[in-house]
N, C-alpha and C. Protein backbone atom coordinates (compact mmCIF):
# COMPACT_ATOMS: atom_id res chain seq x y z
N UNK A 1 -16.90 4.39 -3.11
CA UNK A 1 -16.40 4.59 -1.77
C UNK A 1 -17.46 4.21 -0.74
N UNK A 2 -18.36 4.66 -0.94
CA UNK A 2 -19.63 4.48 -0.14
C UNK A 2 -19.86 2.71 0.05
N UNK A 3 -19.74 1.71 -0.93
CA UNK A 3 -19.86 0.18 -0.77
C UNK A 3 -18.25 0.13 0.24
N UNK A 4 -17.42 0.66 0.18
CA UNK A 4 -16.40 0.19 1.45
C UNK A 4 -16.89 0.93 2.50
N UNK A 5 -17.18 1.96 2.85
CA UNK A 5 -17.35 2.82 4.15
C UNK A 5 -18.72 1.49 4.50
N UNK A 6 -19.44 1.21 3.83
CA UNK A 6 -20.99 0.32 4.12
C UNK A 6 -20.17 -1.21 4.94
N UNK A 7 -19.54 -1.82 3.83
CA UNK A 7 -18.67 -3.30 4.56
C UNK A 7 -17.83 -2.71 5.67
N UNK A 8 -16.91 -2.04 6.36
CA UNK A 8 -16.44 -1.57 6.96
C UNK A 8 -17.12 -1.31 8.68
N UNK A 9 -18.27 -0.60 8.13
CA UNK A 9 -19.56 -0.32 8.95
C UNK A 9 -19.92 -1.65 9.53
N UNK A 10 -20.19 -2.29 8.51
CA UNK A 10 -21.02 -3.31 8.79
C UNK A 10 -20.30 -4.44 10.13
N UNK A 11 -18.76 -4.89 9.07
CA UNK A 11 -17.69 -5.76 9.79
C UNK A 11 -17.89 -4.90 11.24
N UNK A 12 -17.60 -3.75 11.29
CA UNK A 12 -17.35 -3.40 12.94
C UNK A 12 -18.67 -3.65 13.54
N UNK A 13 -19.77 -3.41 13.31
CA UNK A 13 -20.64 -3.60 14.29
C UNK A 13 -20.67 -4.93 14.57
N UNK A 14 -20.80 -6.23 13.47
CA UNK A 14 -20.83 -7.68 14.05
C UNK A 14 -19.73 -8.28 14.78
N UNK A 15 -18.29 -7.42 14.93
CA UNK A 15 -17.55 -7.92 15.37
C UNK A 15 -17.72 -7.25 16.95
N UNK A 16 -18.59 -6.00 16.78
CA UNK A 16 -18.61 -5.32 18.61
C UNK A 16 -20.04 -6.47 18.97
N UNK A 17 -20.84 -6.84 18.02
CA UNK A 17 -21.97 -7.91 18.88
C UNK A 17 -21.91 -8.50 18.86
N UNK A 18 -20.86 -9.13 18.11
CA UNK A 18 -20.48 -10.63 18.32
C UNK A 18 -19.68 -10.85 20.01
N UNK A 19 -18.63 -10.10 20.17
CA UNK A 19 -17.73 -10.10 21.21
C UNK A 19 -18.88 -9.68 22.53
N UNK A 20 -19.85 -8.64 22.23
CA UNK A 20 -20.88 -8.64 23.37
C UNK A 20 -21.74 -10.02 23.56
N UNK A 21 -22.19 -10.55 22.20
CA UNK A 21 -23.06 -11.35 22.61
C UNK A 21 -22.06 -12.74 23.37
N UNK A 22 -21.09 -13.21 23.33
CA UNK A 22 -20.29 -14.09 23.84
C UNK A 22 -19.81 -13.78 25.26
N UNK A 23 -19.72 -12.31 25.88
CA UNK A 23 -19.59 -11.91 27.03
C UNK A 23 -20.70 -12.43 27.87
N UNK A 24 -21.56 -11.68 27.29
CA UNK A 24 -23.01 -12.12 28.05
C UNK A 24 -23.55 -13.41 28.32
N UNK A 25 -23.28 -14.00 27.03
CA UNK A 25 -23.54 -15.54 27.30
C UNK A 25 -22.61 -16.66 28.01
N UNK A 26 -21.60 -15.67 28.35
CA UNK A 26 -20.76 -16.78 28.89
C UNK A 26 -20.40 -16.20 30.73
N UNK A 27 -20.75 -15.61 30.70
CA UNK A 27 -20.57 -14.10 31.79
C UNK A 27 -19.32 -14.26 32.50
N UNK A 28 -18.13 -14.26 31.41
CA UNK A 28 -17.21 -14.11 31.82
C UNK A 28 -16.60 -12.91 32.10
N UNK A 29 -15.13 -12.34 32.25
CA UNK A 29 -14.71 -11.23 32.30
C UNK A 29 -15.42 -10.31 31.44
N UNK A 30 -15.94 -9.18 31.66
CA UNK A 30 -15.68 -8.76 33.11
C UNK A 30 -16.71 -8.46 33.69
N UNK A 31 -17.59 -9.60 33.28
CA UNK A 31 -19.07 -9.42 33.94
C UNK A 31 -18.56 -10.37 35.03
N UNK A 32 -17.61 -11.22 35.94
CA UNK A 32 -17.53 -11.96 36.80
C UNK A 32 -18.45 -12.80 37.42
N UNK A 33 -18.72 -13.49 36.45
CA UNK A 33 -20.19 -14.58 36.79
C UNK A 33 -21.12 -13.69 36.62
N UNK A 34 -22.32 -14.72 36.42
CA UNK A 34 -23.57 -14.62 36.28
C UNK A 34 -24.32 -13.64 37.42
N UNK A 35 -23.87 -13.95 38.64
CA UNK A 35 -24.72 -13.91 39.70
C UNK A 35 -24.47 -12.29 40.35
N UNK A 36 -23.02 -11.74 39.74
CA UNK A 36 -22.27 -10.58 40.86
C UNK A 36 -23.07 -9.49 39.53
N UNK A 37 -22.88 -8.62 40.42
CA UNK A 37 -23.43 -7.24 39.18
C UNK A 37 -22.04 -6.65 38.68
N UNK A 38 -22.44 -6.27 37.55
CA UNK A 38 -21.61 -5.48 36.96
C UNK A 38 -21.12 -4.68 37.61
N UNK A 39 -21.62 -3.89 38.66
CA UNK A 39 -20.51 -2.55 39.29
C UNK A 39 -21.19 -2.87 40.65
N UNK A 40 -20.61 -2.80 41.60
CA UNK A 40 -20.99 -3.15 42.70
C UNK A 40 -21.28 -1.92 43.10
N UNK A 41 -21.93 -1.86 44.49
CA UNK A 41 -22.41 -0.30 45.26
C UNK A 41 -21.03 0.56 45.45
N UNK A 42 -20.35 0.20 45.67
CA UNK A 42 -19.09 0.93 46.03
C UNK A 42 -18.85 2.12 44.60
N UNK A 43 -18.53 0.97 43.37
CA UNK A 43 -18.13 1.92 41.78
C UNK A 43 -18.91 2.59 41.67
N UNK A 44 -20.10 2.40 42.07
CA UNK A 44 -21.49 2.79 41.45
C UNK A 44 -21.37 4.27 42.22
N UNK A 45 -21.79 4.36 43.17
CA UNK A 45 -21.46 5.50 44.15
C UNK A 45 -19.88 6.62 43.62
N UNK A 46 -19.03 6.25 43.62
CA UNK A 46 -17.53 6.72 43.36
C UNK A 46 -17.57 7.11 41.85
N UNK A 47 -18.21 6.70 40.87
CA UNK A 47 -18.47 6.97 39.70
C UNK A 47 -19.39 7.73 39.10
N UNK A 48 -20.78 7.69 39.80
CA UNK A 48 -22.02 8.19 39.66
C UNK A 48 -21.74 9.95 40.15
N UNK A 49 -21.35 10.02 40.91
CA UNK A 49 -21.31 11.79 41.00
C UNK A 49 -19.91 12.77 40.56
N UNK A 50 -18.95 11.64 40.05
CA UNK A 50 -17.55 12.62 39.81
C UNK A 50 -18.45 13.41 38.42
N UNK A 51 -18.35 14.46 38.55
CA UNK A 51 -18.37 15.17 37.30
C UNK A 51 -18.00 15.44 36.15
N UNK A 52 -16.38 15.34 36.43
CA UNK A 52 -15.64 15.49 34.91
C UNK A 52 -15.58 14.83 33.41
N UNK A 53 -16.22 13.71 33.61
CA UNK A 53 -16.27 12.71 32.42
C UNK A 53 -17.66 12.25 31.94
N UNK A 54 -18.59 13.30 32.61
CA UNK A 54 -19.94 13.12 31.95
C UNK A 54 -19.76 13.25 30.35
N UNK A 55 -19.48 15.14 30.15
CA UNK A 55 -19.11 15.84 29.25
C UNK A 55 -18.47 14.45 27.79
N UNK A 56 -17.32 13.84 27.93
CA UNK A 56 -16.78 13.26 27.10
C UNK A 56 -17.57 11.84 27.03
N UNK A 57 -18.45 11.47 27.85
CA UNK A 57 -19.76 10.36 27.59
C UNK A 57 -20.65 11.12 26.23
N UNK A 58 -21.08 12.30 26.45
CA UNK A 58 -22.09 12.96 26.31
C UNK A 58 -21.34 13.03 24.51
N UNK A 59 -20.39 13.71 24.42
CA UNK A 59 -19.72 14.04 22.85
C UNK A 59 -19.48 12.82 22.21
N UNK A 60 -18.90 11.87 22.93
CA UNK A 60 -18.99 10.56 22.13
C UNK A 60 -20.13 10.16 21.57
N UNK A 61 -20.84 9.72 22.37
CA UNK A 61 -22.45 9.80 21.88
C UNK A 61 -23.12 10.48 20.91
N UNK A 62 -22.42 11.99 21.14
CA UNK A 62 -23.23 12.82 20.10
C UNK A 62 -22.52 12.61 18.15
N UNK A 63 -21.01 12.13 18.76
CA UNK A 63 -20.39 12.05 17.68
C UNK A 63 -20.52 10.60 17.21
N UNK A 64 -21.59 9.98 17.52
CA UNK A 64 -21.36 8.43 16.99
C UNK A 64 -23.30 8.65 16.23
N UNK A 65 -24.01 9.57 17.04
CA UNK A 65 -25.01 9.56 16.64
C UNK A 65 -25.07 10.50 15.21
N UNK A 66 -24.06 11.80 15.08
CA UNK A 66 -23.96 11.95 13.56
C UNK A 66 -23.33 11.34 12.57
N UNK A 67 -22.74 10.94 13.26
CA UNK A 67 -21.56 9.62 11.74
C UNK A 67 -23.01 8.25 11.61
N UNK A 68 -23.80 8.42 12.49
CA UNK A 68 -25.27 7.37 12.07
C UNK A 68 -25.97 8.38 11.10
N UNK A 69 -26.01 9.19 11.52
CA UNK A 69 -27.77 10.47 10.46
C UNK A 69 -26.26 10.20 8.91
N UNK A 70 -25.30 10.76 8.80
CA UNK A 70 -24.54 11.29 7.72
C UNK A 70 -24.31 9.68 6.67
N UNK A 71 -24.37 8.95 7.88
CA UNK A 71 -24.41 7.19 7.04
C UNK A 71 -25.85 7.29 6.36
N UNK A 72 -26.63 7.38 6.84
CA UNK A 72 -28.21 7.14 6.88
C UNK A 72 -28.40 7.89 5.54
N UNK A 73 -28.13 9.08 5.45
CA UNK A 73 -28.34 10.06 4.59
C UNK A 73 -27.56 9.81 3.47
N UNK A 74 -26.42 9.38 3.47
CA UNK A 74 -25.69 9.01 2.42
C UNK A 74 -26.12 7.57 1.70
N UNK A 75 -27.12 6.99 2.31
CA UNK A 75 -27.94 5.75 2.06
C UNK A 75 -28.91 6.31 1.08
N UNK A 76 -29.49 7.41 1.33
CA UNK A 76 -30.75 7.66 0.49
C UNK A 76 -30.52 8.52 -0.24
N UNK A 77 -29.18 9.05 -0.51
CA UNK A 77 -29.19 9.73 -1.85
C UNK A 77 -29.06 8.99 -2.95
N UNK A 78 -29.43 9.65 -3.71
CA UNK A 78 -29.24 8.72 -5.62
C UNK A 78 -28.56 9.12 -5.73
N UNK A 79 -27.91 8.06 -6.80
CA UNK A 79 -26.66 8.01 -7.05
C UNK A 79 -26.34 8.24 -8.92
N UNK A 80 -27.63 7.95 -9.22
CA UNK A 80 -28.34 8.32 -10.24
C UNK A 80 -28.53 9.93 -10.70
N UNK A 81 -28.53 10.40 -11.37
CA UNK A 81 -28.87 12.14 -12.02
C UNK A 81 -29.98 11.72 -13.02
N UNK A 82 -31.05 12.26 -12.47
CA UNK A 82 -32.46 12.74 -12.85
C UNK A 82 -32.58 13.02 -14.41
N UNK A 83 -31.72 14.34 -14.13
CA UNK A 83 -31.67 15.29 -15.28
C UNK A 83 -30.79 16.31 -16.07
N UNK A 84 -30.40 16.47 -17.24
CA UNK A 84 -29.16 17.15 -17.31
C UNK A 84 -29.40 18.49 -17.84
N UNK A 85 -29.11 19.66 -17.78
CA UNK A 85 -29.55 21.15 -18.32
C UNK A 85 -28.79 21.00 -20.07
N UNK A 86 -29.75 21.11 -20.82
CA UNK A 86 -29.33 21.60 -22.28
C UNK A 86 -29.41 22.64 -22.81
N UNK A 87 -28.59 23.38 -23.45
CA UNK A 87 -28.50 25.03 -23.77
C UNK A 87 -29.36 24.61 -25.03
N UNK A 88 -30.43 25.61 -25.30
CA UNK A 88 -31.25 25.61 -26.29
C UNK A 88 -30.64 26.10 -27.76
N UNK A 89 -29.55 27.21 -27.17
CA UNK A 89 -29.23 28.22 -28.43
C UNK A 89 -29.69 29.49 -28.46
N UNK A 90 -31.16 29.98 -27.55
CA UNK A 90 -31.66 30.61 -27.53
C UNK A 90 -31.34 31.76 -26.08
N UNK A 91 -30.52 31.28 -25.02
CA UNK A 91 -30.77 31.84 -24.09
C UNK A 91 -31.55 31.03 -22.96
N UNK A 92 -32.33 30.30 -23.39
CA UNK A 92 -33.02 29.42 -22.58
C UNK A 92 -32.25 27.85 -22.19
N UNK A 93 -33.23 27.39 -21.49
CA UNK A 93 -32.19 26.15 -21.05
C UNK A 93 -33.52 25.07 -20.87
N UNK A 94 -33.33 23.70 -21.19
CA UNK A 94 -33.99 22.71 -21.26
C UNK A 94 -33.41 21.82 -20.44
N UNK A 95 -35.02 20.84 -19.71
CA UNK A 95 -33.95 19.22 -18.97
C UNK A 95 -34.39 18.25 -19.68
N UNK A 96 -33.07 17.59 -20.07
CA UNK A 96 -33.45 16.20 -20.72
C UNK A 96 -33.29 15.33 -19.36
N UNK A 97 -34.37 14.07 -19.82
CA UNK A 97 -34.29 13.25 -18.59
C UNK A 97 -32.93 11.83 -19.01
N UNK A 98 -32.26 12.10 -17.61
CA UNK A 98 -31.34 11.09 -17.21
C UNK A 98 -31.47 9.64 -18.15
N UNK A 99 -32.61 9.53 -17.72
CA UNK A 99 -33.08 7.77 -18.18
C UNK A 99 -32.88 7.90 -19.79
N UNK A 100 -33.86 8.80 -20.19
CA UNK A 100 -34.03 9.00 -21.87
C UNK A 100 -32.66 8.94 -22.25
N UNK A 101 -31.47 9.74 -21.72
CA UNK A 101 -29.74 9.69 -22.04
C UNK A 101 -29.49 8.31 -22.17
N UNK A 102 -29.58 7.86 -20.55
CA UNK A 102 -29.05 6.42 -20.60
C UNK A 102 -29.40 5.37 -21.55
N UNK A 103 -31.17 5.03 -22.04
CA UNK A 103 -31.55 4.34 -22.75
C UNK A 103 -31.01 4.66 -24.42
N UNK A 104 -30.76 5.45 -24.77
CA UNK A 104 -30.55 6.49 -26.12
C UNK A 104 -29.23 5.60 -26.30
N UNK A 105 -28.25 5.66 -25.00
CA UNK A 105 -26.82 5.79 -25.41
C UNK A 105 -26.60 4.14 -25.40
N UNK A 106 -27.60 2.72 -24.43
CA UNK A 106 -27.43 1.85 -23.94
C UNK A 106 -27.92 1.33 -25.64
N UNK A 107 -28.97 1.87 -26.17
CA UNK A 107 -29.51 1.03 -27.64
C UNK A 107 -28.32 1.09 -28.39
N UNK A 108 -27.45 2.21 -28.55
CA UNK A 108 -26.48 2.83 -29.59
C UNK A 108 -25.61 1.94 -29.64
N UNK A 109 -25.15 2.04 -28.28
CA UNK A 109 -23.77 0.54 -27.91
C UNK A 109 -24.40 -0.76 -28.02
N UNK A 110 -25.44 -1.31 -27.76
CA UNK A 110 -25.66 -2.38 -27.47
C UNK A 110 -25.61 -3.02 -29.13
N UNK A 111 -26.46 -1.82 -30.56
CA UNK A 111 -26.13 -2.42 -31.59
C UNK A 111 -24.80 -2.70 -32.29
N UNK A 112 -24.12 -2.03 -31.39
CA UNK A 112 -22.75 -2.36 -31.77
C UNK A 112 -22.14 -3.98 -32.33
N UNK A 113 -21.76 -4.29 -33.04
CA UNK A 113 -20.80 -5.44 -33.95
C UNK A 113 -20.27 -6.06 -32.24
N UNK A 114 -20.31 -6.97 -31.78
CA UNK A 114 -19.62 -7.93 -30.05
C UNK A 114 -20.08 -7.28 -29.49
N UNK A 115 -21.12 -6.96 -29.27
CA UNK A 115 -21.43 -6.29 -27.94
C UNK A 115 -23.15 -7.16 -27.98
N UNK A 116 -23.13 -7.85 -26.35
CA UNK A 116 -24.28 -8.64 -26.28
C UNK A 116 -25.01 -8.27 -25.06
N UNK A 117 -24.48 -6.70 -24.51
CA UNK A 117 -25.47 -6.10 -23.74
C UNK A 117 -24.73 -4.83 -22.80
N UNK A 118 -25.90 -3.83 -22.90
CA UNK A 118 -24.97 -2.68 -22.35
C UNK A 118 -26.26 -2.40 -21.09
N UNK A 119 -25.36 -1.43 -20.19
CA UNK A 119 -25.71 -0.88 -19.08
C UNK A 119 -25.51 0.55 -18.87
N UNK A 120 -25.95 1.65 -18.71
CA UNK A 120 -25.23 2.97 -18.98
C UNK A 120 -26.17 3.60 -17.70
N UNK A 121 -25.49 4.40 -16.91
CA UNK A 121 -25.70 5.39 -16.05
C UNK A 121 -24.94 6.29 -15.77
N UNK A 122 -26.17 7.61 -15.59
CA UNK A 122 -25.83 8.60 -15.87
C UNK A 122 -25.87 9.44 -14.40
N UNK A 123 -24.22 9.71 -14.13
CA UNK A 123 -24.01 10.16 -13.08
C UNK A 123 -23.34 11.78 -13.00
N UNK A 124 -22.59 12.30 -11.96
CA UNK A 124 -22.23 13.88 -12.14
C UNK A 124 -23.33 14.62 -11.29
N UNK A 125 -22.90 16.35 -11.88
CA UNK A 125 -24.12 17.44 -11.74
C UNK A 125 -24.97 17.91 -13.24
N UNK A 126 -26.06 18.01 -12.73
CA UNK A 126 -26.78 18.39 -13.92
C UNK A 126 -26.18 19.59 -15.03
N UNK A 127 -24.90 20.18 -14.58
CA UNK A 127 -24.18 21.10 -15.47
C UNK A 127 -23.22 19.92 -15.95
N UNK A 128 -22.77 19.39 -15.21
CA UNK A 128 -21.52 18.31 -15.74
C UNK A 128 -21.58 17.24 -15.60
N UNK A 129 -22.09 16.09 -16.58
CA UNK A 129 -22.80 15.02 -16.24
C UNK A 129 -21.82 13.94 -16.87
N UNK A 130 -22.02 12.66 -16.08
CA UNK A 130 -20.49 11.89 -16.71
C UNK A 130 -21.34 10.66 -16.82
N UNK A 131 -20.85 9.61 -17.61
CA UNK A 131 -21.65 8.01 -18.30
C UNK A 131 -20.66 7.39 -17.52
N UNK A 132 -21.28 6.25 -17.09
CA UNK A 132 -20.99 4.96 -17.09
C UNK A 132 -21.50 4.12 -17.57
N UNK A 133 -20.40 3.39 -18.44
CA UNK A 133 -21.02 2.27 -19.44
C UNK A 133 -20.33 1.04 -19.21
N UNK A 134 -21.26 -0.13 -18.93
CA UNK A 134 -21.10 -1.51 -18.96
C UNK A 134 -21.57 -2.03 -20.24
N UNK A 135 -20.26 -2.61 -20.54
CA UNK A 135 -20.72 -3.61 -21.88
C UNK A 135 -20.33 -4.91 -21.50
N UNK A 136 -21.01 -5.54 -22.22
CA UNK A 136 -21.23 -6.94 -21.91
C UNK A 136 -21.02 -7.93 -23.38
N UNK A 137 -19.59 -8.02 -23.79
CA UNK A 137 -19.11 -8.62 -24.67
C UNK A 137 -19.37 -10.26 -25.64
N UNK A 138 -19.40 -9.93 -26.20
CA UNK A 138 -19.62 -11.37 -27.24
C UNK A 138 -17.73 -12.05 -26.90
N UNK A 139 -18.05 -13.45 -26.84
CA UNK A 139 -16.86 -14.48 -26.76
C UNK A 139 -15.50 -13.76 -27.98
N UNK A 140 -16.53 -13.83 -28.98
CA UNK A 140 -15.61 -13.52 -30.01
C UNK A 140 -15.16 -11.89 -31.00
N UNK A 141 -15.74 -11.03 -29.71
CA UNK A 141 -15.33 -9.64 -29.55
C UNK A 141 -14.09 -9.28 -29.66
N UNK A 142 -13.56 -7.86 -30.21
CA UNK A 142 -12.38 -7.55 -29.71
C UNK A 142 -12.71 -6.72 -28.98
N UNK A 143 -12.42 -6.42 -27.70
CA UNK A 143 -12.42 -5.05 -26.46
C UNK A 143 -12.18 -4.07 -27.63
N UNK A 144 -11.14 -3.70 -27.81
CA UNK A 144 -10.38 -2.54 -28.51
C UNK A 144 -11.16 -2.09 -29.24
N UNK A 145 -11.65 -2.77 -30.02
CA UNK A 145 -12.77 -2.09 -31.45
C UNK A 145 -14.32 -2.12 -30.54
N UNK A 146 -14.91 -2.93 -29.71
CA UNK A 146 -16.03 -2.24 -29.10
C UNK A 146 -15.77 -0.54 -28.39
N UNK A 147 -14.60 -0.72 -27.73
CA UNK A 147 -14.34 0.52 -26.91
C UNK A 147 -14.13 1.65 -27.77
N UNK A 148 -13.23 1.78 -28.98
CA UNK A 148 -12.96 2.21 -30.22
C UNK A 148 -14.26 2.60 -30.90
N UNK A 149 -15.53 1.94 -30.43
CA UNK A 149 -16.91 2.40 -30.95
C UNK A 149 -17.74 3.28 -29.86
N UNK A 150 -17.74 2.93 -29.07
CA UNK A 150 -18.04 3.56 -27.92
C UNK A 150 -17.80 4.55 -27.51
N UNK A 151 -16.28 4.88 -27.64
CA UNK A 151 -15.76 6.28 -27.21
C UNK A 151 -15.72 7.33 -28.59
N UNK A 152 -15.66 6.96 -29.86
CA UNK A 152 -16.28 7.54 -31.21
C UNK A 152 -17.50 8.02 -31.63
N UNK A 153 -18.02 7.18 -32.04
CA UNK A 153 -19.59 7.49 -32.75
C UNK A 153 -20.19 7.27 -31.28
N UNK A 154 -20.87 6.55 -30.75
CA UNK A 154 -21.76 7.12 -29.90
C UNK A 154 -21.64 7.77 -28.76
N UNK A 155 -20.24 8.24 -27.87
CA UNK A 155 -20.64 9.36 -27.00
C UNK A 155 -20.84 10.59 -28.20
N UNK A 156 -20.17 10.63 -28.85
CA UNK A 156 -20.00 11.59 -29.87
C UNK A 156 -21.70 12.32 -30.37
N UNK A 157 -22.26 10.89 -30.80
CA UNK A 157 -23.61 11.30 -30.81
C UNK A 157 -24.64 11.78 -29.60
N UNK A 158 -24.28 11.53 -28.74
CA UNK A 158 -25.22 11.52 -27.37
C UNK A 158 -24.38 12.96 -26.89
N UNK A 159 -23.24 13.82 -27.11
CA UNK A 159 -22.69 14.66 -27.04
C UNK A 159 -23.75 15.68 -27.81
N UNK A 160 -23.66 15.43 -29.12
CA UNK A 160 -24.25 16.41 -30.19
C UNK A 160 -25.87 16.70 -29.67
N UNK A 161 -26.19 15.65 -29.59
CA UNK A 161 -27.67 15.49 -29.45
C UNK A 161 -28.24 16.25 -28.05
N UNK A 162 -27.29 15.87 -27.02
CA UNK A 162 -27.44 16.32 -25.58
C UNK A 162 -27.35 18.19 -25.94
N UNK A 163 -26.28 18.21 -26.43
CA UNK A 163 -25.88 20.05 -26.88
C UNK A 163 -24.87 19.88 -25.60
N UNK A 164 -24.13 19.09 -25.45
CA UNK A 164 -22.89 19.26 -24.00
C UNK A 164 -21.95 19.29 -24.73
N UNK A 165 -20.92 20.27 -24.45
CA UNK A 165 -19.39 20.64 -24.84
C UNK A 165 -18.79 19.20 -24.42
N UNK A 166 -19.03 18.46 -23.08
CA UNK A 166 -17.96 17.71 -22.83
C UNK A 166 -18.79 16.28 -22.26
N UNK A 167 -18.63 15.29 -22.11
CA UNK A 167 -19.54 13.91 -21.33
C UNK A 167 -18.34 13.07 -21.26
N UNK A 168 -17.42 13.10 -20.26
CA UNK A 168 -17.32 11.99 -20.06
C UNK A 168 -17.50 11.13 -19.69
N UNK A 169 -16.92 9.99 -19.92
CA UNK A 169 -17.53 8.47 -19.80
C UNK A 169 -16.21 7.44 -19.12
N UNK A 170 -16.91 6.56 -18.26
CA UNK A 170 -16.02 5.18 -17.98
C UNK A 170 -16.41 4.11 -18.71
N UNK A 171 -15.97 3.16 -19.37
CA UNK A 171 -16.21 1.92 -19.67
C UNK A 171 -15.79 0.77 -19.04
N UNK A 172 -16.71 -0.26 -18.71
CA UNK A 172 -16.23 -1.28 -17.52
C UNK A 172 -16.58 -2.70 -18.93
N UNK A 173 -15.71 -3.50 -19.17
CA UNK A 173 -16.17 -4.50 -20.40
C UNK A 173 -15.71 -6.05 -19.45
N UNK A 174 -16.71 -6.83 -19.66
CA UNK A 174 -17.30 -7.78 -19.51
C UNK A 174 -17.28 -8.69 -20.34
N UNK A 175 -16.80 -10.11 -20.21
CA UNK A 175 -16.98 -10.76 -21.63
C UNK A 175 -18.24 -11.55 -21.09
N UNK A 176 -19.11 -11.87 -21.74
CA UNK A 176 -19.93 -13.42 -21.74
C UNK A 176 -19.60 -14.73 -21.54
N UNK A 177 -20.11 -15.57 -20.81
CA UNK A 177 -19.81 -16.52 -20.51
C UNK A 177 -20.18 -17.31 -21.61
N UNK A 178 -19.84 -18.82 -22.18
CA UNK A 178 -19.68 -19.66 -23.39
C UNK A 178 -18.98 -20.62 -22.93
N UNK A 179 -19.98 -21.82 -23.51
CA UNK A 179 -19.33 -23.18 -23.60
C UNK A 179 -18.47 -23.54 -24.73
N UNK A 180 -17.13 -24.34 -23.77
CA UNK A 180 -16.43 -24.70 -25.47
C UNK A 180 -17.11 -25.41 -26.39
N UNK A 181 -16.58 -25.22 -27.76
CA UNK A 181 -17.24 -25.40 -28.58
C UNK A 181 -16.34 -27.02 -29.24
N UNK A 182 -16.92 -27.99 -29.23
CA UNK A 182 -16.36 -29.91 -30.03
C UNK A 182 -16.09 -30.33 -30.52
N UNK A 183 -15.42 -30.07 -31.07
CA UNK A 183 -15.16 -30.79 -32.51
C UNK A 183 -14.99 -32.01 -32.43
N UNK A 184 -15.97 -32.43 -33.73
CA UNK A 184 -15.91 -34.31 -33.53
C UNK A 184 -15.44 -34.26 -35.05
């Protein structure tokens, strides 16, 4: 969601500086030429002391300057999970690290029979942590039986091993690119 709210963001601002920067440079409506000012003494005066519409200057502003901090902030969070809590057995509780999961689970799939490269991140809360896995298919793969491995033996193992009741997972599959092959 966050890559559309970002293009979205983005499109509106070049389309408000684009349309400014073409005003200005052309000083057409409703800057009325180059030479006249923008508000003459008269608006300026008649506008400058009414009171009532400071207030709704002032909230706009304030409400354009938090939808900036809440963008900003939503920029620098990870998107990534660190670490996941493992029940020991004992009462106690352990963190396995994020990466160590991901790499563990990315070797598992990657030796997989068509599979010519995996990607795995590990997203969620550190109580409920969920995989995403990119595989990156051999030409002469079947999807069905990589995925069929994937969602079997190794979450299965990375389940056991983790000590998590539950992990789910997305799989996003990819084939490899390959030249046809000639027969002469």
């Amino acid at each position: 969601m966050l890559g559309t709210v970002n293009r979205i963001l983005l499109a509106a601002t070049g389309a408000v500086l684009l349309a400014a920067g073409v005003v200005v440079l052309t000083g057409r409506w409703p800057l009325h030429g180059r030479h006249v000012p923008l508000l003459s003494e008269e608006t300026r005066d008649r506008y400058w002391h009414a009171g009532g519409w400071w207030w709704a200057v002032l909230a706009g502003l304030a409400v354009c300057v938090l939808l900036a901090l809440w963008w900003l902030l939503s920029q620098l969070r990870r998107s990534r999970l660190s670490a996941v809590v493992v029940d020991t057995g004992d009462g106690a509780f352990a963190l396995l690290r994020g990466r160590a999961l991901e790499e563990a689970v990315a070797a598992e799939a990657g030796a997989l029979e068509g599979v010519a490269g995996c990607r795995v991140a590990l997203r969620g809360r550190r109580d409920s942590p969920a995989l995403r896995v990119a595989l990156e298919l051999e030409p002469h793969a079947v999807p069905a039986d990589a995925l069929a491995a994937v969602a079997g033996p190794v979450l299965t193992h990375a389940r056991t091993s983790a000590g998590l009741p539950e992990l789910p997972a997305e799989a996003r599959l990819k084939v490899t690119s390959h030249r046809a092959q000639r027969v002469t």
